[in-house]
PDB file of N, CA and C in Angstrom:
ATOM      1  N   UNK A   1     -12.693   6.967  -5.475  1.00  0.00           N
ATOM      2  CA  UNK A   1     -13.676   8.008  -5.246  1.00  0.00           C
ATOM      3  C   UNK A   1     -13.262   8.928  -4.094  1.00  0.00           C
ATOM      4  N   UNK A   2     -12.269   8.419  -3.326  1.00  0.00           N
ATOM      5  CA  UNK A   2     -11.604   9.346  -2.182  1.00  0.00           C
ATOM      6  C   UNK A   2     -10.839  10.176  -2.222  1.00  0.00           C
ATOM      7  N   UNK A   3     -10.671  11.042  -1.975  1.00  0.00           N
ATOM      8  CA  UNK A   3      -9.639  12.121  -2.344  1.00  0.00           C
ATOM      9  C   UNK A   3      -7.619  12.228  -0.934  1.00  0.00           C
ATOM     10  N   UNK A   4      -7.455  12.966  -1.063  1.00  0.00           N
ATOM     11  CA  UNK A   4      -6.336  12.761   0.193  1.00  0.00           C
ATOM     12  C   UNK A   4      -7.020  13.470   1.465  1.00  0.00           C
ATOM     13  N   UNK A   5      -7.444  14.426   0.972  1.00  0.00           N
ATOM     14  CA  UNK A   5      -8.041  15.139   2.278  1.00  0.00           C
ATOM     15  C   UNK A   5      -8.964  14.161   3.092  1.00  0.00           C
ATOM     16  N   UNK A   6      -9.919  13.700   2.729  1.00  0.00           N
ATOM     17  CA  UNK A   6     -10.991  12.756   2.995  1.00  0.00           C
ATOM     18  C   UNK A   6      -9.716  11.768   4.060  1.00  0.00           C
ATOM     19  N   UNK A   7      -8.449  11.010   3.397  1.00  0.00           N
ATOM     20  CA  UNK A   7      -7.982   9.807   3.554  1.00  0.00           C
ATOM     21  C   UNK A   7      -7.556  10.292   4.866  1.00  0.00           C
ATOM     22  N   UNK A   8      -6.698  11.768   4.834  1.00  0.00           N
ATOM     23  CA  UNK A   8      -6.016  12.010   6.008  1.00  0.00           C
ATOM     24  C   UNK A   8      -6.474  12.513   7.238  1.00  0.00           C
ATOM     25  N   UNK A   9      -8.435  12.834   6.633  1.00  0.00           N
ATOM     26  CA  UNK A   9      -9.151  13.041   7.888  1.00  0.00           C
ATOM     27  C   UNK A   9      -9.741  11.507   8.820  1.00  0.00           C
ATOM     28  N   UNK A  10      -9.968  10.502   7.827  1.00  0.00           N
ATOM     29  CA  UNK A  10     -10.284   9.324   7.974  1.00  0.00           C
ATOM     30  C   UNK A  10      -9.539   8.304   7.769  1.00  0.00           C
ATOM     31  N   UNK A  11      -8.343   8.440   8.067  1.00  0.00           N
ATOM     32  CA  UNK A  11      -7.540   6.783   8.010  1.00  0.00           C
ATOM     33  C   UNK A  11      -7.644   6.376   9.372  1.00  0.00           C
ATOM     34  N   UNK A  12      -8.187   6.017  10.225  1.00  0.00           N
ATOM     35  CA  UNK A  12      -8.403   5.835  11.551  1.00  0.00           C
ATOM     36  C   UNK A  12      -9.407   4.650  11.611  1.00  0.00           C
ATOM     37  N   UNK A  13      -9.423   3.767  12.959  1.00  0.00           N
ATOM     38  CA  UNK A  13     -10.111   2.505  13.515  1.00  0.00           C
ATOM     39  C   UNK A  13     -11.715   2.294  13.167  1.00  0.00           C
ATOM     40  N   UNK A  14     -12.025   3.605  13.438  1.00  0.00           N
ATOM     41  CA  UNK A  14     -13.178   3.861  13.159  1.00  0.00           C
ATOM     42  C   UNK A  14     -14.131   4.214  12.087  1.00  0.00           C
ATOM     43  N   UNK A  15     -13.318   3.632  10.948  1.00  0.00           N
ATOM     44  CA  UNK A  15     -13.862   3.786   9.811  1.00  0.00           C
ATOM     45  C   UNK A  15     -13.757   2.484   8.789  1.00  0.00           C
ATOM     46  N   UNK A  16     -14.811   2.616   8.722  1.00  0.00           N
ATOM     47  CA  UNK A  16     -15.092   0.463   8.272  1.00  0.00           C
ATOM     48  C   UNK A  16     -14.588   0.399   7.177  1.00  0.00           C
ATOM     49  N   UNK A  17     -13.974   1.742   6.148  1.00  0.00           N
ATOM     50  CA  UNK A  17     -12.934   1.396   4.871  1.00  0.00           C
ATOM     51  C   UNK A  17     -11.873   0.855   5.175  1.00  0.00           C
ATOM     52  N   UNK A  18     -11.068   1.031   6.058  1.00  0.00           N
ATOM     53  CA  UNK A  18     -10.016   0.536   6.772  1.00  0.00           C
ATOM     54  C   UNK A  18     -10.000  -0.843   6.740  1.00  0.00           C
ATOM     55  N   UNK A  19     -10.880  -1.419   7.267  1.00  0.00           N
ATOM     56  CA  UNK A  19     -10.637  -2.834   7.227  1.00  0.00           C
ATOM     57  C   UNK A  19     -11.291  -3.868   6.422  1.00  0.00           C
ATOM     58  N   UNK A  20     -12.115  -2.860   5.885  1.00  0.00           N
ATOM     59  CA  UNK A  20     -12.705  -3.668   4.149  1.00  0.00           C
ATOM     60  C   UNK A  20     -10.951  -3.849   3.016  1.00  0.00           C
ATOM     61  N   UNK A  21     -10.285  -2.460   3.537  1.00  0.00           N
ATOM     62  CA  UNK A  21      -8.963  -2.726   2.141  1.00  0.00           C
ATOM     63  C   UNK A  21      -8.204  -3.468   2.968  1.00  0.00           C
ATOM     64  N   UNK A  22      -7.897  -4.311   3.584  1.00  0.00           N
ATOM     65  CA  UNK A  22      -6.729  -5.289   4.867  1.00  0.00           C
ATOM     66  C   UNK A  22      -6.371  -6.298   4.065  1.00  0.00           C
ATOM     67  N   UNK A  23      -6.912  -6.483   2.905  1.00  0.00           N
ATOM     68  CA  UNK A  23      -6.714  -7.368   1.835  1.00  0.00           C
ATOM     69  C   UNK A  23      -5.533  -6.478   1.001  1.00  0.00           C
ATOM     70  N   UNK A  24      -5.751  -5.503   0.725  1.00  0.00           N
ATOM     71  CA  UNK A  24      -4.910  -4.532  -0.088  1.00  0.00           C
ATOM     72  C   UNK A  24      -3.672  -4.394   0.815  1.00  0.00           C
ATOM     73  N   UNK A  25      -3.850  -4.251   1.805  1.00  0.00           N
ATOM     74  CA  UNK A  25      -2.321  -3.902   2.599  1.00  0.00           C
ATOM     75  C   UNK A  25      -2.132  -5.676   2.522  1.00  0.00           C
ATOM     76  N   UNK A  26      -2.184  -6.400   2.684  1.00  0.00           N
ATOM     77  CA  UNK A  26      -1.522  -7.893   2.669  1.00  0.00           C
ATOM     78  C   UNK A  26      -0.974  -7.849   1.412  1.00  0.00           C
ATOM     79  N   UNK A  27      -1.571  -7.964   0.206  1.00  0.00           N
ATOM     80  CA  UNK A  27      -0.883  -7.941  -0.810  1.00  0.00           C
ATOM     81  C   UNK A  27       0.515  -6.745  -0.969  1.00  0.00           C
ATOM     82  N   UNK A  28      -0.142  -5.505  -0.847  1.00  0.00           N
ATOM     83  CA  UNK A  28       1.340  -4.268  -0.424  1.00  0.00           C
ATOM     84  C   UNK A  28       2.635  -4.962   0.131  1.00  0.00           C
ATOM     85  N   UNK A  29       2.241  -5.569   1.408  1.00  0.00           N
ATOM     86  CA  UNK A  29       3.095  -6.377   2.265  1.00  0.00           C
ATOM     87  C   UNK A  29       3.599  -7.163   1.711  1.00  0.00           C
ATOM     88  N   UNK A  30       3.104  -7.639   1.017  1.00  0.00           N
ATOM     89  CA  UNK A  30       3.394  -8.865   0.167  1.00  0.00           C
ATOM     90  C   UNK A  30       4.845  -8.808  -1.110  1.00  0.00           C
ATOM     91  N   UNK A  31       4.551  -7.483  -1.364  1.00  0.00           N
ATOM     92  CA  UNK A  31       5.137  -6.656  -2.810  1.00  0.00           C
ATOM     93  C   UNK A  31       6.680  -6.251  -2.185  1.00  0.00           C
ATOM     94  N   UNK A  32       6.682  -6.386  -0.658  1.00  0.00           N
ATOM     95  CA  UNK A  32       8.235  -5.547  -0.398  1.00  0.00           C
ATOM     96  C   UNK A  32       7.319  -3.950   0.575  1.00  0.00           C
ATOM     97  N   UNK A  33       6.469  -3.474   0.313  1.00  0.00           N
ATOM     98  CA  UNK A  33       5.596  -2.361   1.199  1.00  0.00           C
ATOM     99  C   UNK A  33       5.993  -2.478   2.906  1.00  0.00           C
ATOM    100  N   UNK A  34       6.496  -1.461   3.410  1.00  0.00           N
ATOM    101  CA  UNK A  34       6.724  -1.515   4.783  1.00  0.00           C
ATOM    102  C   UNK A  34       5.541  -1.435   5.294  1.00  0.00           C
ATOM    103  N   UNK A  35       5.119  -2.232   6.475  1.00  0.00           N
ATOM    104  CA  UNK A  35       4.029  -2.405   6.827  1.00  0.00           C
ATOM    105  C   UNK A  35       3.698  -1.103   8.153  1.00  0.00           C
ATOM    106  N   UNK A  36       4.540  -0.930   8.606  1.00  0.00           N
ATOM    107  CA  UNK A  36       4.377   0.302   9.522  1.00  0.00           C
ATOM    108  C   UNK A  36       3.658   1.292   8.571  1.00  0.00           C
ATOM    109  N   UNK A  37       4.527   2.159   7.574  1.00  0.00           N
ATOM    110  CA  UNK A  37       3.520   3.608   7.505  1.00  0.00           C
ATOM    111  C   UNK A  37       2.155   3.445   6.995  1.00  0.00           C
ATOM    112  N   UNK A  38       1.916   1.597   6.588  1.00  0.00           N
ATOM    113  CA  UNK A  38       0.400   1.624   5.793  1.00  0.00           C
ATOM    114  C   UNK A  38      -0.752   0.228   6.731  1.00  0.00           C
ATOM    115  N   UNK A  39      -0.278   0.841   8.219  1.00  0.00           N
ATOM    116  CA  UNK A  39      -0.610  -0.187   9.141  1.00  0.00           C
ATOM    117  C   UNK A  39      -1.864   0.531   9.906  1.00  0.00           C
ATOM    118  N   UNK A  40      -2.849   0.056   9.918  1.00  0.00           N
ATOM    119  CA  UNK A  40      -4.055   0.396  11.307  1.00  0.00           C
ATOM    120  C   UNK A  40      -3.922  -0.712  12.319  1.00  0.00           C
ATOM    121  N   UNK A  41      -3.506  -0.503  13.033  1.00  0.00           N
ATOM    122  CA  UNK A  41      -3.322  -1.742  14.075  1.00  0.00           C
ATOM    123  C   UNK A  41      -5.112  -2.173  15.000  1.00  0.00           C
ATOM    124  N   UNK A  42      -5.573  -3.302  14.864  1.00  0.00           N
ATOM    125  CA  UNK A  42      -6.534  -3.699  15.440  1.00  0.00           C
ATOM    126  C   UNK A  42      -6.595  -3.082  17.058  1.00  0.00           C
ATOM    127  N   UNK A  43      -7.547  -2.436  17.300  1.00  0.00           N
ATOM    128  CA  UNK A  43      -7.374  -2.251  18.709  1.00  0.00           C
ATOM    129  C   UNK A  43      -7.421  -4.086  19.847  1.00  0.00           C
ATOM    130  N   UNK A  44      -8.321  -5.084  19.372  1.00  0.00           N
ATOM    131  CA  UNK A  44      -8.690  -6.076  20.026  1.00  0.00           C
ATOM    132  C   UNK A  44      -8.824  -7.172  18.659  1.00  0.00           C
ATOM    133  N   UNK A  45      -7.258  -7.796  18.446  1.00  0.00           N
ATOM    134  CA  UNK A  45      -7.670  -8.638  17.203  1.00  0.00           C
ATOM    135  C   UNK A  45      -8.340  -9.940  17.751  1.00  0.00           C
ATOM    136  N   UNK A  46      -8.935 -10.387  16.456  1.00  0.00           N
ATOM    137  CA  UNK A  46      -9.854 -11.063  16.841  1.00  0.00           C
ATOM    138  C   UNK A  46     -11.479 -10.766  17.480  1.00  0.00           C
ATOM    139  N   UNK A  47     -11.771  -9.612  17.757  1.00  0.00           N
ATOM    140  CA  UNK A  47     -12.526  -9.543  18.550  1.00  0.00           C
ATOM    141  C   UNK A  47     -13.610  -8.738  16.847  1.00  0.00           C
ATOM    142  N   UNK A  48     -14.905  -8.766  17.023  1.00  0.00           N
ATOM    143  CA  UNK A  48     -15.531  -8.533  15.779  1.00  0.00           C
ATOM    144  C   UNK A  48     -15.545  -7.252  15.905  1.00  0.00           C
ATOM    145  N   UNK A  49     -15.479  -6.151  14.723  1.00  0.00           N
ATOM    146  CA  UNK A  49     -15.763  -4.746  14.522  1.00  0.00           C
ATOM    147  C   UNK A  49     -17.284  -4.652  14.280  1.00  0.00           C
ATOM    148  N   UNK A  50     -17.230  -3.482  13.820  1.00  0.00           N
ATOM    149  CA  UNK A  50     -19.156  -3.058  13.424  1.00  0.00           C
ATOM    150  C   UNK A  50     -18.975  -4.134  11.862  1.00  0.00           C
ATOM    151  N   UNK A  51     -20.138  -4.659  11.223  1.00  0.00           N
ATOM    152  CA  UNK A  51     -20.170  -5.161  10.743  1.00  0.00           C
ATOM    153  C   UNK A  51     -19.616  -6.342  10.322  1.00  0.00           C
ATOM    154  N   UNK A  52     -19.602  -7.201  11.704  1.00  0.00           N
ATOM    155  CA  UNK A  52     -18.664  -8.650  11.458  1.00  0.00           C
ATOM    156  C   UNK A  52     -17.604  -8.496  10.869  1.00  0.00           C
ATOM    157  N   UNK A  53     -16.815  -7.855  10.723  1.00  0.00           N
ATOM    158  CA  UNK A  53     -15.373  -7.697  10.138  1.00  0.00           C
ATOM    159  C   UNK A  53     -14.911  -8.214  11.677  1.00  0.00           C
ATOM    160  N   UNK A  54     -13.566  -9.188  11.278  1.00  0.00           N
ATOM    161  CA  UNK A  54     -11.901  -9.476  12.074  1.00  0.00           C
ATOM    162  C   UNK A  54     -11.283  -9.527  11.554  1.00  0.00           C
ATOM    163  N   UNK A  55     -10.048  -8.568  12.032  1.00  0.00           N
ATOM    164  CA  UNK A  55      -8.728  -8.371  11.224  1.00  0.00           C
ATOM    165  C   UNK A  55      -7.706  -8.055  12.541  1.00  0.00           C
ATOM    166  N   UNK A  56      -6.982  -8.017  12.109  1.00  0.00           N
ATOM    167  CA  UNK A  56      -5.863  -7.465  13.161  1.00  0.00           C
ATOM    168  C   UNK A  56      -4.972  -6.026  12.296  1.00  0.00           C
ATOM    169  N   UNK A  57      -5.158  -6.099  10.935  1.00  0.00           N
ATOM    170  CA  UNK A  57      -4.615  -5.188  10.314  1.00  0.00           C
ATOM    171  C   UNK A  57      -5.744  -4.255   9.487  1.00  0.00           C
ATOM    172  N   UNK A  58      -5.931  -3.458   9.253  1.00  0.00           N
ATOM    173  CA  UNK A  58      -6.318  -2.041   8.289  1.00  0.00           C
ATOM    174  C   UNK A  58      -5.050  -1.541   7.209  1.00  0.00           C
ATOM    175  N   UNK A  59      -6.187  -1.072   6.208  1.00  0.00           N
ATOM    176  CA  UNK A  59      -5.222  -0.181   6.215  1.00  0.00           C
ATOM    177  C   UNK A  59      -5.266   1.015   5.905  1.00  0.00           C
ATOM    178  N   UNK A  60      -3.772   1.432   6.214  1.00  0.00           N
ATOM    179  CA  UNK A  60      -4.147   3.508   6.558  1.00  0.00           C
ATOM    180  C   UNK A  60      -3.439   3.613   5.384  1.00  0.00           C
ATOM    181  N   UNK A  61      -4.912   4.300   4.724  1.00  0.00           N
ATOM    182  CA  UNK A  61      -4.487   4.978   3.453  1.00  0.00           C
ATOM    183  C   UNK A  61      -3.860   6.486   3.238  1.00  0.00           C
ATOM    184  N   UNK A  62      -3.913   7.180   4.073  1.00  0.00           N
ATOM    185  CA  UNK A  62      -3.103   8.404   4.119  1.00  0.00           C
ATOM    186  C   UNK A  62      -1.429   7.844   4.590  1.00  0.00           C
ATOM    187  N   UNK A  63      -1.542   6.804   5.089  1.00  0.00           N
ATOM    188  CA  UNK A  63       0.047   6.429   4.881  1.00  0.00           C
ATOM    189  C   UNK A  63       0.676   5.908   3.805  1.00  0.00           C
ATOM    190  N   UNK A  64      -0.233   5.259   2.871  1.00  0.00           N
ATOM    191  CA  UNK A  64      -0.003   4.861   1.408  1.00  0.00           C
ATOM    192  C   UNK A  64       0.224   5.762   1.069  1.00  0.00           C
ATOM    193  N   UNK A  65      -0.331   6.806   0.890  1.00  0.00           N
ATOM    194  CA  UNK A  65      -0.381   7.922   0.179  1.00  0.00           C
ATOM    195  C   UNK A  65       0.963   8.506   0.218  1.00  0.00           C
ATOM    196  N   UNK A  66       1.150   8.525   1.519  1.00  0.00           N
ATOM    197  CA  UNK A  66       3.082   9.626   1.851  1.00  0.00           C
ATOM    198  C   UNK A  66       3.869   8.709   1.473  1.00  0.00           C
ATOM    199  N   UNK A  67       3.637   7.380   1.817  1.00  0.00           N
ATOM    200  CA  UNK A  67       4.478   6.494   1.259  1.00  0.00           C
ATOM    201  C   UNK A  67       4.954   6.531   0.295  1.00  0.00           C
ATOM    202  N   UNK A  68       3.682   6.210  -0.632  1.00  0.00           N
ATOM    203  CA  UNK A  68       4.028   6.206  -2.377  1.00  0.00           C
ATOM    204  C   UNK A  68       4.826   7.151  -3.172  1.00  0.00           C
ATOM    205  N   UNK A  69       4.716   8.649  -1.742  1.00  0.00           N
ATOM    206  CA  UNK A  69       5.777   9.806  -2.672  1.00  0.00           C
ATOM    207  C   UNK A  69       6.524   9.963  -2.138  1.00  0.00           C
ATOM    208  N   UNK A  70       7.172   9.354  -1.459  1.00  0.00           N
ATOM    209  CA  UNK A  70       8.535   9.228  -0.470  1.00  0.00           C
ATOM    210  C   UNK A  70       9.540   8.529  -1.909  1.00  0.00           C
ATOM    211  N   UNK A  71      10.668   8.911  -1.184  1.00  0.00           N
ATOM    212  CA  UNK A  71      11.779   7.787  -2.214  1.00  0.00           C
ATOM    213  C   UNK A  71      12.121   6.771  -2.084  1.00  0.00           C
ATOM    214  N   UNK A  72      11.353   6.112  -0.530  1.00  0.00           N
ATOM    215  CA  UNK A  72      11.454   4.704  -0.640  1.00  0.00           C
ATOM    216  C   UNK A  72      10.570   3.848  -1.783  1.00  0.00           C
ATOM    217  N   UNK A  73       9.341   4.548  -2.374  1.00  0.00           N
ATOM    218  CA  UNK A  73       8.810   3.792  -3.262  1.00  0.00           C
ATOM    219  C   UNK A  73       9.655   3.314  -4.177  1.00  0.00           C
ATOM    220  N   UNK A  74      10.019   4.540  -4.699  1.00  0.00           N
ATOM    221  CA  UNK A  74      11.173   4.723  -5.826  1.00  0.00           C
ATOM    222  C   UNK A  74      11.887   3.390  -5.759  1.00  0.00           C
ATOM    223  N   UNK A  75      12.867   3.302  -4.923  1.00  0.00           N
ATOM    224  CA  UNK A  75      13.648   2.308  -4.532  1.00  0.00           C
ATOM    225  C   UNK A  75      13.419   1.081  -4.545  1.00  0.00           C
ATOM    226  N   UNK A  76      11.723   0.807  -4.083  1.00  0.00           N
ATOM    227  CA  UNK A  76      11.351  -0.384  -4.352  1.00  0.00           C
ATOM    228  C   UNK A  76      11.029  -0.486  -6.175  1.00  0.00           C
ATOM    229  N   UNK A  77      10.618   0.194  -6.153  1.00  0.00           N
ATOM    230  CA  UNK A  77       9.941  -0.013  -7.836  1.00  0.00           C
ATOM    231  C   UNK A  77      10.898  -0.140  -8.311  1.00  0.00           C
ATOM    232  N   UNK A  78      12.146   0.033  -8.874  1.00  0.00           N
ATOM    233  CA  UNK A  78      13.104  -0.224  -9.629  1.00  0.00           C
ATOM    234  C   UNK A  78      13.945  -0.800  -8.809  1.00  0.00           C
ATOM    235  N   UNK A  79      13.510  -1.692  -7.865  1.00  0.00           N
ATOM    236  CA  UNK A  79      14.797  -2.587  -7.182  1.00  0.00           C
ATOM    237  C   UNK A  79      15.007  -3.905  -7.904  1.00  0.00           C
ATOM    238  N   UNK A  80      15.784  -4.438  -8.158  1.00  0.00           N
ATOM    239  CA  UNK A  80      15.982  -5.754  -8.892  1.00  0.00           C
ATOM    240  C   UNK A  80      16.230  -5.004 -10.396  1.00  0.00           C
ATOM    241  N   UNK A  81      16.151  -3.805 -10.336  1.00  0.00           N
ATOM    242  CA  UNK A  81      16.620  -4.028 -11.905  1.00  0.00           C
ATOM    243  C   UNK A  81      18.157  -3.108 -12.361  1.00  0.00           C
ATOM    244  N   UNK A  82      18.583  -4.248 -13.038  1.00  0.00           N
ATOM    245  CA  UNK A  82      20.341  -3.654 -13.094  1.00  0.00           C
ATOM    246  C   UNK A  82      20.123  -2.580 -13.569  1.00  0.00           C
ATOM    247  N   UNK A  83      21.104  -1.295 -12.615  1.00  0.00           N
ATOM    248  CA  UNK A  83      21.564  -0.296 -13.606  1.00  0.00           C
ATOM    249  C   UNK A  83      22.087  -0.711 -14.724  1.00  0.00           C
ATOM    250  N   UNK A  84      22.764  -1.235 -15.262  1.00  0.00           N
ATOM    251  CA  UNK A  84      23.835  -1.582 -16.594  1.00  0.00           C
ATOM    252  C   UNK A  84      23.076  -1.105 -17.936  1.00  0.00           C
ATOM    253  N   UNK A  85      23.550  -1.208 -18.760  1.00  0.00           N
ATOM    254  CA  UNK A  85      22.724  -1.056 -19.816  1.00  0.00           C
ATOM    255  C   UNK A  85      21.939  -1.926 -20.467  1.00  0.00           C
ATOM    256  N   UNK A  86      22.113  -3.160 -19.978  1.00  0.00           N
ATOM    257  CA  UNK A  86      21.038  -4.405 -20.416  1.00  0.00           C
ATOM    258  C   UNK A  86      20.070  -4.186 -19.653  1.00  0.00           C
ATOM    259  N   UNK A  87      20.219  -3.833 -18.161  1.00  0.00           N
ATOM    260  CA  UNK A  87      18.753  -3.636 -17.332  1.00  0.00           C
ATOM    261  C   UNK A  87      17.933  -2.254 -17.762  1.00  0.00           C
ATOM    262  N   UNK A  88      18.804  -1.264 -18.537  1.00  0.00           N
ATOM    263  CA  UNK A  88      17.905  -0.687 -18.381  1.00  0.00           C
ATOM    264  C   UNK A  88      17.095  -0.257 -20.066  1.00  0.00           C
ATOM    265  N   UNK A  89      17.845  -1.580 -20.777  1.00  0.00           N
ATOM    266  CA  UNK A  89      16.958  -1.958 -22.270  1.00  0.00           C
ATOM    267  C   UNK A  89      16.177  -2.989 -22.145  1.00  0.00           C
ATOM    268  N   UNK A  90      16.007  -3.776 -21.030  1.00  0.00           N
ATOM    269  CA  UNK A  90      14.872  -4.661 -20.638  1.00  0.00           C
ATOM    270  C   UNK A  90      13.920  -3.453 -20.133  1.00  0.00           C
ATOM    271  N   UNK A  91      13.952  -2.599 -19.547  1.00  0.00           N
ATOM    272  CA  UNK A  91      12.879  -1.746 -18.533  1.00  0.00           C
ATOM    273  C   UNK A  91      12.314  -1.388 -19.848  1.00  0.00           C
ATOM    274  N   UNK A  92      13.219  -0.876 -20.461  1.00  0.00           N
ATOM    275  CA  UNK A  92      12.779  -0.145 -21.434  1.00  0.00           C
ATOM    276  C   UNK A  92      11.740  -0.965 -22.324  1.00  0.00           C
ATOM    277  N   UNK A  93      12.216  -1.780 -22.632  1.00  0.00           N
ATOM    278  CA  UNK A  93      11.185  -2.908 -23.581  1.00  0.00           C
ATOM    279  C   UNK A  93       9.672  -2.842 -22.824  1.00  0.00           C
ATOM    280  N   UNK A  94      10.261  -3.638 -21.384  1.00  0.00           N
ATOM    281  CA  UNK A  94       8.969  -3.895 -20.800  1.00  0.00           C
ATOM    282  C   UNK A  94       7.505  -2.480 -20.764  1.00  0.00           C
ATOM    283  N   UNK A  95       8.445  -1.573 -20.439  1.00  0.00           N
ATOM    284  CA  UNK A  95       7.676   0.114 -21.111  1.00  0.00           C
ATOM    285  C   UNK A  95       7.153   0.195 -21.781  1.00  0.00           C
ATOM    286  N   UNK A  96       7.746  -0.178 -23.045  1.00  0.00           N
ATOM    287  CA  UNK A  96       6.873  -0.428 -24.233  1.00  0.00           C
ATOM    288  C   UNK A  96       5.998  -1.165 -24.451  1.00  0.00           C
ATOM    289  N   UNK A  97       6.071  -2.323 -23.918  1.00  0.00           N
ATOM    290  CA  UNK A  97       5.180  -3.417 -24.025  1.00  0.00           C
ATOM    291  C   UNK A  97       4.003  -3.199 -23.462  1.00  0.00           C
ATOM    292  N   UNK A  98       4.067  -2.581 -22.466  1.00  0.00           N
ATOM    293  CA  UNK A  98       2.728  -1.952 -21.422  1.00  0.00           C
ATOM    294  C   UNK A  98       2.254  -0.884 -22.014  1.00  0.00           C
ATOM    295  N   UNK A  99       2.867  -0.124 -22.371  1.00  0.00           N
ATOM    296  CA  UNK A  99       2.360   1.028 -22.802  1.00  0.00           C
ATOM    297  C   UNK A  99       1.563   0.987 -24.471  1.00  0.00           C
ATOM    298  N   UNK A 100       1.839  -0.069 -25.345  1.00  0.00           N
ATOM    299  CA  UNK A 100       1.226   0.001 -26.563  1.00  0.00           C
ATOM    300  C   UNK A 100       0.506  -1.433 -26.264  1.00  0.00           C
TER     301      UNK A 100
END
């Protein structure tokens, strides 16, 4: 429901979306995602935010955002898969398979 403008006026501490998605950046993290450009760093981890939230991480969705169109995505998304021509008639399959 957010748009980019919205993300890049509000990816900041002070906004309780941030650390409702801290679940979403763990998993990102999880995937190979550099944790710097999609990081809100806790000002006082451990310590409770507005609404009983503790986290030590957020996350900044206007950095997802540049992220995702940077060419490091790229790089990740098709990492592990052989150029050769067998890797790229498996991609291909798997394409298909998702797509129909």
């Amino acid at each position: 429901m957010r748009d980019v403008a919205y993300w890049n006026k509000f990816s900041h501490r002070l906004n309780d979306e941030v650390w409702d998605m801290a679940p979403i950046r763990e998993e990102l993290v999880s995937l190979g995602v550099p944790p710097g450009p999609i990081t809100i760093p806790h000002p006082m981890p451990g310590v409770r935010m507005i609404g009983g939230r503790v986290g030590r991480h957020g996350l900044n969705v206007s950095g997802l955002i540049k992220w995702a169109q940077s060419p490091m995505a790229s790089q990740l998304l098709f990492s592990g898969i052989h150029t050769n021509r067998k890797g790229v008639e498996a991609a291909s399959r798997h394409l298909m398979s998702v797509a129909f």
